[in-house]
Protein backbone atom coordinates (compact mmCIF):
# COMPACT_ATOMS: atom_id res chain seq x y z
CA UNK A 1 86.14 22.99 -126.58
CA UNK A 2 86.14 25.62 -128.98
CA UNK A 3 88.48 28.60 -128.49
CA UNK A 4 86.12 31.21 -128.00
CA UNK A 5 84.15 28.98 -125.24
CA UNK A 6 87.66 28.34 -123.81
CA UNK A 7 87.97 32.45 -123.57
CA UNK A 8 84.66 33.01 -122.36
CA UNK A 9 85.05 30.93 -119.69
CA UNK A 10 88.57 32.21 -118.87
CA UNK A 11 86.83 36.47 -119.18
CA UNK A 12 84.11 34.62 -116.54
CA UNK A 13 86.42 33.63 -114.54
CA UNK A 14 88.90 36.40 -114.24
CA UNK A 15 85.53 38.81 -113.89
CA UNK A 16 85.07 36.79 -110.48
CA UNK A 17 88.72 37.81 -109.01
CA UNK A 18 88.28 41.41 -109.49
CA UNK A 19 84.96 43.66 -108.21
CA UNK A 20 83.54 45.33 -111.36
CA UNK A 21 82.74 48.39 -109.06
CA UNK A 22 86.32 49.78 -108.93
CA UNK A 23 87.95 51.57 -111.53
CA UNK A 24 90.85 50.49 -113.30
CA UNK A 25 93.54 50.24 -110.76
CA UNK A 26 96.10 52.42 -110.14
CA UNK A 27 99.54 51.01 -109.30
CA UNK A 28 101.10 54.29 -108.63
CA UNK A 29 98.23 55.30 -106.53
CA UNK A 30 98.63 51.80 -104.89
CA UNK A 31 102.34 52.52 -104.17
CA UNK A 32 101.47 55.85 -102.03
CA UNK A 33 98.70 53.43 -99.88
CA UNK A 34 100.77 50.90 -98.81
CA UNK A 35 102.40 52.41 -95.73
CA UNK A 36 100.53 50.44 -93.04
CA UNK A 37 101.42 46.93 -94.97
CA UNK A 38 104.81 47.68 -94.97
CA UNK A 39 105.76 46.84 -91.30
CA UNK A 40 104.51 43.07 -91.88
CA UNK A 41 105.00 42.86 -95.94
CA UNK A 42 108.17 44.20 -95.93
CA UNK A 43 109.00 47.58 -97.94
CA UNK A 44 109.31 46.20 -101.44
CA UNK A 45 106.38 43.42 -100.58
CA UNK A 46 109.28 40.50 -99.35
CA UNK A 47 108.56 39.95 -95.97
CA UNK A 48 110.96 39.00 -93.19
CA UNK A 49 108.15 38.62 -90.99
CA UNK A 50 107.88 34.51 -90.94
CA UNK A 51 103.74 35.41 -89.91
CA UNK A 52 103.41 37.62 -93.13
CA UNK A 53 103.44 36.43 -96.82
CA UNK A 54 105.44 37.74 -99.70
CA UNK A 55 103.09 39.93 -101.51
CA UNK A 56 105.49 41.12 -104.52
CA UNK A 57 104.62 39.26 -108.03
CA UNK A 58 101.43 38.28 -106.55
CA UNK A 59 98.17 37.59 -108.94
CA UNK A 60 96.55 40.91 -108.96
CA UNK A 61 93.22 39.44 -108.79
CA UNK A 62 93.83 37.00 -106.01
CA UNK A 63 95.18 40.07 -103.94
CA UNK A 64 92.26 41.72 -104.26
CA UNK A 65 90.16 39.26 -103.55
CA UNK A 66 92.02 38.32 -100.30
CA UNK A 67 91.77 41.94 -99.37
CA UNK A 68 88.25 42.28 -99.83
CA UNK A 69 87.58 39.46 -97.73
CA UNK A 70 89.61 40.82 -94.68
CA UNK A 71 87.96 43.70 -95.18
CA UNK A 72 84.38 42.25 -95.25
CA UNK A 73 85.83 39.88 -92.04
CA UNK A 74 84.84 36.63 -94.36
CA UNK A 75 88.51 35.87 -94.06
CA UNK A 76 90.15 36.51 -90.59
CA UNK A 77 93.50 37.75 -89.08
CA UNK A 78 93.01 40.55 -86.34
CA UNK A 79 95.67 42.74 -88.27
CA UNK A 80 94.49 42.72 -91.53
CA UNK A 81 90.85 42.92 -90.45
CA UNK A 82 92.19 46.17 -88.48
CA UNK A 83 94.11 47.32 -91.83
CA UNK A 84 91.18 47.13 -94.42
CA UNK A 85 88.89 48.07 -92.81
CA UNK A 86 88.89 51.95 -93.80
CA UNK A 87 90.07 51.29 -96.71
CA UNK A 88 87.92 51.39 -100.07
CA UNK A 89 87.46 48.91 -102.70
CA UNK A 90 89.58 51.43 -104.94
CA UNK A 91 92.28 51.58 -102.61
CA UNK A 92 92.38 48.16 -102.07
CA UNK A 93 92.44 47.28 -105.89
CA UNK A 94 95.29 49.96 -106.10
CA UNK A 95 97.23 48.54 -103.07
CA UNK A 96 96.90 44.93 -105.46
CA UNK A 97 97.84 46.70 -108.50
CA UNK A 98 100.80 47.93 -107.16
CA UNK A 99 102.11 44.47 -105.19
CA UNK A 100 101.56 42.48 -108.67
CA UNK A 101 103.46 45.03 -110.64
CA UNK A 102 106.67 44.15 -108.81
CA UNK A 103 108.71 42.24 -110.60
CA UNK A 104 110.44 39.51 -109.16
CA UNK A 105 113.18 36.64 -109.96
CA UNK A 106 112.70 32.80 -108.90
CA UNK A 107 116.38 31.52 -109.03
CA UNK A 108 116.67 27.62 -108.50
CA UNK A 109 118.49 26.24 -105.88
């Protein structure tokens, strides 16, 4: 495979994470929606919660994706379904932006 066919497919791919109808996402903006998220994600996105998952260092696009899908109720869990669904597809891209932006250290056993 050719390198540019290898990229194409890789933009094609990436396009399907992340809604083209929201602007570029705001991480700051993100930071100042994430009150509600914080009882079950924790306050720097490291849950304690064993029902909740780490959302810090997260794929941006998978987090949006999973959050559109609460919010559309194609994925299910009463709380998030409750969460998202006021929320806008900017907000929820910013909420993402702002979860993948933390940085985070994996330290072996």
């Amino acid at each position: 495979m050719k390198s540019t066919d290898a990229l194409a497919l890789l933009g094609a791919f990436l396009s399907c994470l992340a809604p083209s109808a929201v602007e570029a996402a705001d991480a700051r903006a993100g930071r100042q929606k994430i009150t509600a998220c914080q009882a079950c994600h924790g306050l720097d996105g490291l849950s304690k919660n064993p029902e909740a998952p780490n959302l810090a260092g997260q794929i941006e696009g998978y987090l949006v994706k999973a959050l559109m899908e609460y919010k559309s109720g194609t994925r299910k869990n009463e709380s998030m379904n409750i969460v998202t669904k006021d929320l806008s597809d900017q907000d929820l891209a910013d909420m993402a932006a702002y979860y993948s932006s933390i940085e985070i250290d994996v330290l072996p056993p």
